[in-house]
N, C-alpha and C. Protein backbone atom coordinates (compact mmCIF):
# COMPACT_ATOMS: atom_id res chain seq x y z
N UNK A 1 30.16 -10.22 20.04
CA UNK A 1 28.82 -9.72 20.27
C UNK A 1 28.24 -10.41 21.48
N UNK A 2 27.38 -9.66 22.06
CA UNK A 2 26.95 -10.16 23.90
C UNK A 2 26.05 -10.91 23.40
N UNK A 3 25.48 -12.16 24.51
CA UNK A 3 24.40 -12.88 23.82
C UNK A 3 23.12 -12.18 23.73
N UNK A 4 23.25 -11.16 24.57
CA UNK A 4 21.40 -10.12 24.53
C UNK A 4 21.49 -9.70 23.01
N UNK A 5 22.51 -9.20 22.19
CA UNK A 5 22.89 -8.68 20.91
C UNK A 5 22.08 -9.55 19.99
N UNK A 6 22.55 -10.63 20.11
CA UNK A 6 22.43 -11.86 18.88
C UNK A 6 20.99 -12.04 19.45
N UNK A 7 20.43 -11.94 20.44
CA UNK A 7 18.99 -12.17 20.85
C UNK A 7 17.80 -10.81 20.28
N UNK A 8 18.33 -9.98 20.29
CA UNK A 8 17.52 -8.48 19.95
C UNK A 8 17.71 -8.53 18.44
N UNK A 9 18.83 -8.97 17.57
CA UNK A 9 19.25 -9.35 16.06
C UNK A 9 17.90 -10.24 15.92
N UNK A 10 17.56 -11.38 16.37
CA UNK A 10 16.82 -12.44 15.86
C UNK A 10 15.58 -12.47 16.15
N UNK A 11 15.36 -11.28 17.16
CA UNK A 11 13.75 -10.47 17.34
C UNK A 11 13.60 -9.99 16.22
N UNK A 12 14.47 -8.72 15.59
CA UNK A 12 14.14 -7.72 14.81
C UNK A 12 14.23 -8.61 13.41
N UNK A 13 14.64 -9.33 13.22
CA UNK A 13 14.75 -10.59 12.13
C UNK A 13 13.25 -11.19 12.11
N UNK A 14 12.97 -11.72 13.12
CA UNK A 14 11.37 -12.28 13.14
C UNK A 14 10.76 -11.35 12.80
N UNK A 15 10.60 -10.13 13.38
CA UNK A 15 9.77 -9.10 13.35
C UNK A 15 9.46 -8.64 12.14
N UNK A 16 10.85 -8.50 11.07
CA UNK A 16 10.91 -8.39 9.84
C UNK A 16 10.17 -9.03 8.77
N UNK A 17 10.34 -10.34 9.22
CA UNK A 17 10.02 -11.69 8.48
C UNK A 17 8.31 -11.47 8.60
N UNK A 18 7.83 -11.32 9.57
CA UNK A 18 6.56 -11.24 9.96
C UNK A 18 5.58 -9.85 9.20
N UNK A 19 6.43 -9.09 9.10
CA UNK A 19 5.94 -7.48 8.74
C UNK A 19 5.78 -8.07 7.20
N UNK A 20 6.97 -9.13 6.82
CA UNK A 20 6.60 -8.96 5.36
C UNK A 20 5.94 -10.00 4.55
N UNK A 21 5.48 -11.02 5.55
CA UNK A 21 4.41 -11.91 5.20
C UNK A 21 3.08 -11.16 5.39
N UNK A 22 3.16 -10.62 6.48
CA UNK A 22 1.50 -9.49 6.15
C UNK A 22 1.46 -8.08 4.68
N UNK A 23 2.54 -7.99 4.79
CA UNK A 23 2.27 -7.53 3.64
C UNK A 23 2.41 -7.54 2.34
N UNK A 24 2.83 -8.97 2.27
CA UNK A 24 2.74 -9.79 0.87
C UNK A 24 0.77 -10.44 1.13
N UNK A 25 0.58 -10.42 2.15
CA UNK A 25 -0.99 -11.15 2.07
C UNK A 25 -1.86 -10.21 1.57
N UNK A 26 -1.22 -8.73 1.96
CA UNK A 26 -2.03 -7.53 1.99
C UNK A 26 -2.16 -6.87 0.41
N UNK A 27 -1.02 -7.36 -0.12
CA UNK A 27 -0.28 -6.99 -1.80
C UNK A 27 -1.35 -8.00 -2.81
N UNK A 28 -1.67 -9.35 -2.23
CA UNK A 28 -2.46 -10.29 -2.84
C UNK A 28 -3.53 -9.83 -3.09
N UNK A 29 -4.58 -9.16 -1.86
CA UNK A 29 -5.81 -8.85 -2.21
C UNK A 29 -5.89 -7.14 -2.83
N UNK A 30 -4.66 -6.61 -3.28
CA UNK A 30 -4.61 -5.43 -4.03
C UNK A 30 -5.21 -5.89 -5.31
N UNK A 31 -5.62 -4.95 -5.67
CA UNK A 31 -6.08 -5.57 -7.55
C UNK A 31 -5.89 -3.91 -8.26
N UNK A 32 -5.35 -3.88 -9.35
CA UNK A 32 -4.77 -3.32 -9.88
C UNK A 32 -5.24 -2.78 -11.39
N UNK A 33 -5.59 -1.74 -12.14
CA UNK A 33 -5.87 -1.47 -13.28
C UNK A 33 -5.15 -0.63 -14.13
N UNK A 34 -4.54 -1.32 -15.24
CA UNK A 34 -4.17 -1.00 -16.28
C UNK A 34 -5.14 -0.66 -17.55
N UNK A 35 -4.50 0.47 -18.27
CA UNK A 35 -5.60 0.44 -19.43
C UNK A 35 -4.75 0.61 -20.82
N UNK A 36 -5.54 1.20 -21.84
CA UNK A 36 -4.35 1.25 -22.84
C UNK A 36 -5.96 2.85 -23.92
N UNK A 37 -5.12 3.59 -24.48
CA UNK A 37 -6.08 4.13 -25.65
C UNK A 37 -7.32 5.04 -24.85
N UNK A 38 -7.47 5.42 -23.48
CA UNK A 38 -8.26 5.91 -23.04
C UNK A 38 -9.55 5.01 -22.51
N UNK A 39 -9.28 3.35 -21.93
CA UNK A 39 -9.72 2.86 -21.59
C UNK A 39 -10.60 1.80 -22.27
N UNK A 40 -9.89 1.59 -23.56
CA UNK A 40 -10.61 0.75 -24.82
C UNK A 40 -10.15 -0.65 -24.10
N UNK A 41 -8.82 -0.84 -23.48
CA UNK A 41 -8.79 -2.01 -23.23
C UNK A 41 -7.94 -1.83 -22.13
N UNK A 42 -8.88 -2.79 -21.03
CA UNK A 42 -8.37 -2.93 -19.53
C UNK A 42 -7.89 -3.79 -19.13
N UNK A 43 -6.94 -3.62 -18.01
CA UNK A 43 -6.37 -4.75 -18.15
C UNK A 43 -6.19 -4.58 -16.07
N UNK A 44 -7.37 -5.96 -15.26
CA UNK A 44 -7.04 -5.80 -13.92
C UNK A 44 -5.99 -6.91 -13.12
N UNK A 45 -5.37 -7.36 -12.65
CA UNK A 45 -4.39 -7.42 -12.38
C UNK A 45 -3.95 -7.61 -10.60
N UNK A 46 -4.15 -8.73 -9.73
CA UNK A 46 -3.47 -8.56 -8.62
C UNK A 46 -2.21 -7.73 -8.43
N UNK A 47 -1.54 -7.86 -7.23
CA UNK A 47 -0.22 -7.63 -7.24
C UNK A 47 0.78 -8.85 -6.83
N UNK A 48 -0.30 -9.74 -7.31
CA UNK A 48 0.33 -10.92 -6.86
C UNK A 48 0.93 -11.20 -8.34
N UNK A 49 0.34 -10.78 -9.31
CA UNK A 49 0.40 -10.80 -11.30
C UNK A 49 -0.65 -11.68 -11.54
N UNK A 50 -1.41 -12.00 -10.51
CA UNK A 50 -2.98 -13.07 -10.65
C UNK A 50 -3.72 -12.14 -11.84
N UNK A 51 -3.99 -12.58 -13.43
CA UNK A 51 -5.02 -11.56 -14.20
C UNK A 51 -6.70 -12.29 -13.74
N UNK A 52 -7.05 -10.91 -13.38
CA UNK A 52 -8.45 -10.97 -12.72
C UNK A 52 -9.38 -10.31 -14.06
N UNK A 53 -9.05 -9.74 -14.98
CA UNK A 53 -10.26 -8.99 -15.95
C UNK A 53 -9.55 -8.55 -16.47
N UNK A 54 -9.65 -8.96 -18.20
CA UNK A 54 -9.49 -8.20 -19.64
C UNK A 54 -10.97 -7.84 -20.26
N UNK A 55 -10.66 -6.12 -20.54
CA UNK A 55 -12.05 -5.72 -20.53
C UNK A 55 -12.04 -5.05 -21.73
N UNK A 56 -12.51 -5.14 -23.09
CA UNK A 56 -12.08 -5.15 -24.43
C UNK A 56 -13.37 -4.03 -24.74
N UNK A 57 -12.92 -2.94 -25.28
CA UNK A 57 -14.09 -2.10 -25.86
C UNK A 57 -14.74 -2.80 -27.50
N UNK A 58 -15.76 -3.16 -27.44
CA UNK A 58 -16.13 -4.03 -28.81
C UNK A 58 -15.75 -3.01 -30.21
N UNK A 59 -15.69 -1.63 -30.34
CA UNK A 59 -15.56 -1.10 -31.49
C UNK A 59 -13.99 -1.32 -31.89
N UNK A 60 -13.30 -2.02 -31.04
CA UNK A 60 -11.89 -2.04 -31.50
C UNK A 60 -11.43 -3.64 -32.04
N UNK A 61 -12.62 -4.61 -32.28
CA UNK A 61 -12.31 -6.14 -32.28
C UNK A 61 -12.32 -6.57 -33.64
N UNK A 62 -12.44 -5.27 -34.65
CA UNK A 62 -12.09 -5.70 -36.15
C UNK A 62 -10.38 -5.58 -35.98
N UNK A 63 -10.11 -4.87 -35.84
CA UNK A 63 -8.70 -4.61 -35.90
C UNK A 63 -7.60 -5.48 -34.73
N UNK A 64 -6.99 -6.28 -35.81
CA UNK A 64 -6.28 -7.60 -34.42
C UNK A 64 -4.82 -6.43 -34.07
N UNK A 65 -4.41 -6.39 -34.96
CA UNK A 65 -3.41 -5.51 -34.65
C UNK A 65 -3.17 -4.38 -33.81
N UNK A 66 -4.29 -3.65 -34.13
CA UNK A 66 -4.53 -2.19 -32.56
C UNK A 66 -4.89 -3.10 -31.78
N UNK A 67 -5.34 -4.16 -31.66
CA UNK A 67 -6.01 -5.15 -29.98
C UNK A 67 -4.65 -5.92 -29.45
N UNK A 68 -3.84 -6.29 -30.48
CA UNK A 68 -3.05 -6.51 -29.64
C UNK A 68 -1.56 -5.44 -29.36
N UNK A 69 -1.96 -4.69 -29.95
CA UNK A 69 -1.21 -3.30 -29.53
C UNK A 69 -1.49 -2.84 -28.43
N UNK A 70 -2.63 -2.92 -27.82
CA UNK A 70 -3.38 -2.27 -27.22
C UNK A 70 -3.41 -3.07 -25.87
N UNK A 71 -3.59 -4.16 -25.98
CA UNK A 71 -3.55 -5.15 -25.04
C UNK A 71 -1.98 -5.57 -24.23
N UNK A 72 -0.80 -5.17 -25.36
CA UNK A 72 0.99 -4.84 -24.86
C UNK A 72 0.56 -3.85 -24.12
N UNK A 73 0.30 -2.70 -24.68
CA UNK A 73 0.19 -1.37 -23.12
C UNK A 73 -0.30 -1.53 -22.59
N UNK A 74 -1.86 -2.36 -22.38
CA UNK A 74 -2.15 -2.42 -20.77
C UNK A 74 -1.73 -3.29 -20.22
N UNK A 75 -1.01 -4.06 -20.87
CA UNK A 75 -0.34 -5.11 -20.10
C UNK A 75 1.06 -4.37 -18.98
N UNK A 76 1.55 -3.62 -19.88
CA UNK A 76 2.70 -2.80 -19.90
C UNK A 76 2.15 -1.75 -18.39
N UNK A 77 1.32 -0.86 -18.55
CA UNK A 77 0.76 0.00 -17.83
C UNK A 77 0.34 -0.63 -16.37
N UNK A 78 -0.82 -2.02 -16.26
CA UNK A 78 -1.01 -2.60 -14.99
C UNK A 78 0.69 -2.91 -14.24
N UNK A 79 1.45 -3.78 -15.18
CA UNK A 79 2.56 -3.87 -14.41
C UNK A 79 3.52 -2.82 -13.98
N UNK A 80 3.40 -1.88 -14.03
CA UNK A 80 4.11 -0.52 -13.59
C UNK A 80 3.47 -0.24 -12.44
N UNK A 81 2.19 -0.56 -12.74
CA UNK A 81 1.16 0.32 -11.69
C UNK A 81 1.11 -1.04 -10.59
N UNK A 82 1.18 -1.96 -10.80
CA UNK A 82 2.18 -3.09 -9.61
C UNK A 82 3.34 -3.14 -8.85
N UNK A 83 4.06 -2.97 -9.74
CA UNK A 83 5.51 -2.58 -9.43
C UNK A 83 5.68 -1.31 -8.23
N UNK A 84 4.80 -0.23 -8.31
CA UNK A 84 4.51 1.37 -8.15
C UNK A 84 4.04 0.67 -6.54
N UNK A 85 2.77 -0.14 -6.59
CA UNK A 85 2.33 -0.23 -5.46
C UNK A 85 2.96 -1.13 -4.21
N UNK A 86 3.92 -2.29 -5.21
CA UNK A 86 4.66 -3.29 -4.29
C UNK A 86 5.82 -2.45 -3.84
N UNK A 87 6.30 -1.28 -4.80
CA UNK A 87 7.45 -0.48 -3.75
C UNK A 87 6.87 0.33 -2.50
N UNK A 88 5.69 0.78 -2.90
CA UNK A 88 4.84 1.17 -2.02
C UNK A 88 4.77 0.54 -0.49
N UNK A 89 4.62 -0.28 -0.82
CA UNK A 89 3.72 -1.14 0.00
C UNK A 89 5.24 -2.31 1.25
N UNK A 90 6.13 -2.30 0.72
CA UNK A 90 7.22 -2.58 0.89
C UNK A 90 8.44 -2.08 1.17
N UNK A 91 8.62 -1.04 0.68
CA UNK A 91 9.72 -0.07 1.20
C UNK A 91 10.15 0.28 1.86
N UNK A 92 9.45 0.30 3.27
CA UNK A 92 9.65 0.64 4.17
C UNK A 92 9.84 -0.74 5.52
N UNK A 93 9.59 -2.07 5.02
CA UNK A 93 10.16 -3.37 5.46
C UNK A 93 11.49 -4.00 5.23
N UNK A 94 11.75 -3.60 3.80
CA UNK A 94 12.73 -4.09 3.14
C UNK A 94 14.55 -3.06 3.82
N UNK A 95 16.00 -3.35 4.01
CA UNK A 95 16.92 -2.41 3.94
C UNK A 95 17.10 -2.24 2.84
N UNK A 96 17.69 -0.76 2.55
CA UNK A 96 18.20 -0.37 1.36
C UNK A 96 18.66 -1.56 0.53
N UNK A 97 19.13 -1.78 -0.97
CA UNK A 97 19.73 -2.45 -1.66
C UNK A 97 19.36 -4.01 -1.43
N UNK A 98 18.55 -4.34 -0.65
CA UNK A 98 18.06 -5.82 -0.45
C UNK A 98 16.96 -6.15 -1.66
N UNK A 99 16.93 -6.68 -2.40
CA UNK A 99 15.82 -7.12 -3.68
C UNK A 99 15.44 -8.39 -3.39
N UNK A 100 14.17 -8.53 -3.14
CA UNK A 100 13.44 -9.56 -2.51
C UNK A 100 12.29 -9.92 -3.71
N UNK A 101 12.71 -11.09 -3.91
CA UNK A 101 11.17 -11.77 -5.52
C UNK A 101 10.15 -11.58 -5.13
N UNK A 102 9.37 -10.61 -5.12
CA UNK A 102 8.23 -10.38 -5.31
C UNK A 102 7.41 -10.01 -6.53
């Protein structure tokens, strides 16, 4: 490989690196809502997985069992709807088949 090769490789490498620190900064200040039951219990959510607001409808706080039923799906639901936005938001930085911890 010519040395201009290995030099234009380690541009598009920075360039990469750079595209995806802005948009891991950009993924941080996303905030995210999950719910569960038609909005009895919310659940908001960075995309960083920072929990910013559990938002509990009071007619459901006799019952521990539907609350924490209820509180698995929106738990369940925000992280999809994370997942949804970090492919989003990423997909197009990342090559095919590369899985990066986010």
């Amino acid at each position: 490989m010519s040395k201009g090769g290995m030099g234009n490789i380690m541009k598009q490498a920075q360039m990469m690196q750079a595209n995806l620190q802005k948009a891991q900064a950009e993924l941080a200040s996303i905030d995210v809502q999950g719910s569960a039951s038609n909005g009895l219990v919310k659940i908001v959510m960075s995309c960083k997985h920072e929990v910013k607001k559990i938002d509990i409808d009071p007619s459901i706080l006799e019952d521990k069992e539907m609350l924490e039923d209820m509180l698995v799906v929106a738990l369940k639901d925000t992280l999809q709807k994370i997942e949804a936005t970090t492919s989003s938001k990423m997909g197009g930085l990342v090559p095919p088949g590369m899985n990066l911890p986010f």
